[in-house]
Protein backbone atom coordinates (compact mmCIF):
# COMPACT_ATOMS: atom_id res chain seq x y z
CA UNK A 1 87.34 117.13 92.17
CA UNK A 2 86.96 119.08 95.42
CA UNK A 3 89.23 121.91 97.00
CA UNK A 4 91.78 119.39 99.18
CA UNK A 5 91.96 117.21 95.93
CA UNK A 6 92.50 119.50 93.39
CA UNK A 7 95.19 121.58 95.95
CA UNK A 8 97.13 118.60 96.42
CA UNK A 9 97.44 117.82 92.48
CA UNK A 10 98.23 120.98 91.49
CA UNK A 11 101.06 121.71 94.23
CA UNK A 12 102.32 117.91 93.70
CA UNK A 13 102.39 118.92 90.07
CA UNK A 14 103.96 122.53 90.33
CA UNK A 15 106.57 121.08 93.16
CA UNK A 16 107.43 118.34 91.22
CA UNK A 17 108.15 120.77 87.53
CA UNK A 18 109.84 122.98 90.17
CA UNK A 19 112.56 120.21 91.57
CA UNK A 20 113.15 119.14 87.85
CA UNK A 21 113.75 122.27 87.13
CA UNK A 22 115.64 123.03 89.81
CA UNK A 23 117.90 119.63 89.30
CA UNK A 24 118.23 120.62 85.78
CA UNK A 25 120.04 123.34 86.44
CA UNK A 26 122.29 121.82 89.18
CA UNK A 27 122.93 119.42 86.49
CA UNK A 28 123.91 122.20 84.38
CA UNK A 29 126.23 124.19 86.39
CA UNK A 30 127.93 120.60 87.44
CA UNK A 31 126.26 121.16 91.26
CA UNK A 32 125.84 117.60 93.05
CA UNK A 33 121.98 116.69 91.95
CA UNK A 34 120.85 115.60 95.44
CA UNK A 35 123.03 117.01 97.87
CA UNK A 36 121.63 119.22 101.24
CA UNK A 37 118.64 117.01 102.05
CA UNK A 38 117.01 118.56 98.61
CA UNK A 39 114.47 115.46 98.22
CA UNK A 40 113.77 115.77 102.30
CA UNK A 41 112.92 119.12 101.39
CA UNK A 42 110.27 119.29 98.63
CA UNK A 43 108.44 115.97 100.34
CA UNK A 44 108.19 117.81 103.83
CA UNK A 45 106.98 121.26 102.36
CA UNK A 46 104.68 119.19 100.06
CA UNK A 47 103.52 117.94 103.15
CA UNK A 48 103.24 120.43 105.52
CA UNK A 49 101.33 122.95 102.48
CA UNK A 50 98.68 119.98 102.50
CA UNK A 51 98.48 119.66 106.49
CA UNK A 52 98.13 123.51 106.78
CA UNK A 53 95.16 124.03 103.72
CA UNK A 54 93.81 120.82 105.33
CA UNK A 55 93.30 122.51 108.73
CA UNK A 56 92.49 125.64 107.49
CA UNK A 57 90.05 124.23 105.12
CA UNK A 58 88.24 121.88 107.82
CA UNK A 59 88.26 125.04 110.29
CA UNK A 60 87.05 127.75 107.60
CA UNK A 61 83.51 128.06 109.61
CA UNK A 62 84.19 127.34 113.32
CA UNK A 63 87.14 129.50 113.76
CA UNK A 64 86.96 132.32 110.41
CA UNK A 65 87.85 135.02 113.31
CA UNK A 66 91.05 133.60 113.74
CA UNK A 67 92.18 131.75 110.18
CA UNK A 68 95.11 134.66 109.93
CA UNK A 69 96.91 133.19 113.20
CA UNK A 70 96.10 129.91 112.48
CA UNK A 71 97.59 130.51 109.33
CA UNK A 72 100.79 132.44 110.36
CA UNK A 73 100.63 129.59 112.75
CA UNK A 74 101.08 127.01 109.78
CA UNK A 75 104.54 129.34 108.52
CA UNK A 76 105.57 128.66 112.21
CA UNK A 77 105.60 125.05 111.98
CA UNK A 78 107.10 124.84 108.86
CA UNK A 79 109.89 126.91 109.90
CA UNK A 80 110.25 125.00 113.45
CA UNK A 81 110.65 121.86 110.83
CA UNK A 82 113.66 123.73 109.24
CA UNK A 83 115.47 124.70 112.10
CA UNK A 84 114.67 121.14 114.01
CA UNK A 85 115.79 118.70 110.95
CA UNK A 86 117.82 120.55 108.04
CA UNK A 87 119.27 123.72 109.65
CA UNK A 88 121.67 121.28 111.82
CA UNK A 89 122.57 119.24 108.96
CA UNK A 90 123.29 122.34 106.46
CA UNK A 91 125.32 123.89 109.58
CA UNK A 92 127.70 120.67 110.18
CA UNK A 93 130.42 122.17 107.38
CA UNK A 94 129.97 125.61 109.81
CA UNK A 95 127.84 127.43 107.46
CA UNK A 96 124.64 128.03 105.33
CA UNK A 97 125.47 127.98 101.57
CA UNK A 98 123.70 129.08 98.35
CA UNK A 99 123.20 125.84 97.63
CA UNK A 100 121.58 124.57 100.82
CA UNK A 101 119.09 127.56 101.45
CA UNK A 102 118.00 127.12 97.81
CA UNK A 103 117.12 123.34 98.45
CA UNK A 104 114.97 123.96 101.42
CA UNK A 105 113.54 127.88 100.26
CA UNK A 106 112.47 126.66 96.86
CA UNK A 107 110.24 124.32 97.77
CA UNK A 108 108.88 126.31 100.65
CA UNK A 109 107.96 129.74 98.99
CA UNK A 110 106.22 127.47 96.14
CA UNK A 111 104.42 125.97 98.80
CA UNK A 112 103.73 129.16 100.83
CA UNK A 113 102.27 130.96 97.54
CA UNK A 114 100.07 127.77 96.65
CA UNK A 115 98.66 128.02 100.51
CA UNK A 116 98.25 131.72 99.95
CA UNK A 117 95.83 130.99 97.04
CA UNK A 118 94.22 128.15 97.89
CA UNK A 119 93.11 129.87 101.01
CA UNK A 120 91.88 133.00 99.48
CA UNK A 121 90.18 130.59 96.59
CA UNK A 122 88.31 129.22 99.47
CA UNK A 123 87.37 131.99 101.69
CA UNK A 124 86.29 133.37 98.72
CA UNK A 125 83.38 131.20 98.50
């Protein structure tokens, strides 16, 4: 299995133990399951962690000098996403809750750490 392969099964599987998890225990404390865009959320940082190894990965050797940027460059994006097309939606009732940061944070700092490694796995090589 190579590096893109085996990065994109292993953060499907960890994101996907993660949002049970996570609905579990909205389940528990009697929280609406699937409330603030929370499936939006994990799909879109899924797919954004890919995009970002995915260009890091392909530009490893023509641009090493500057994977850092191009990295902090990825966090960018993903954070443009949030305020673009949930930060609106979780500000309509006139506020960011508990509830709402968790659904979109979650998913993103799991993501965020599995870019993290799987770039220093590669550059390691």
């Amino acid at each position: 299995m190579n590096s893109i392969s085996k990065f994109s099964f292993t953060l499907l599987l960890v994101l996907t133990l993660v949002f049970a998890g996570h609905v579990f225990i909205l389940n528990y404390f009697e929280l609406p399951l699937f409330d603030n865009r929370i499936i939006a959320a994990y799909a879109v940082n899924y797919f954004l962690a890919i995009g970002i190894y995915l260009t890091l990965f392909l530009l490893k050797t023509k641009m090493s000098e500057q994977l850092g940027f191009l990295y902090m460059g990825g966090s960018f994006v993903k954070f443009l996403f949030f305020f673009l097309f949930f930060y609106p939606y979780y500000k309509l009732d006139g506020g960011l809750d508990s509830l709402e940061f968790a659904a979109f944070f979650i998913p993103y700092l799991i993501s965020l750490i599995f870019e993290t490694l799987g770039v220093i796995e590669f550059l390691k090589k």
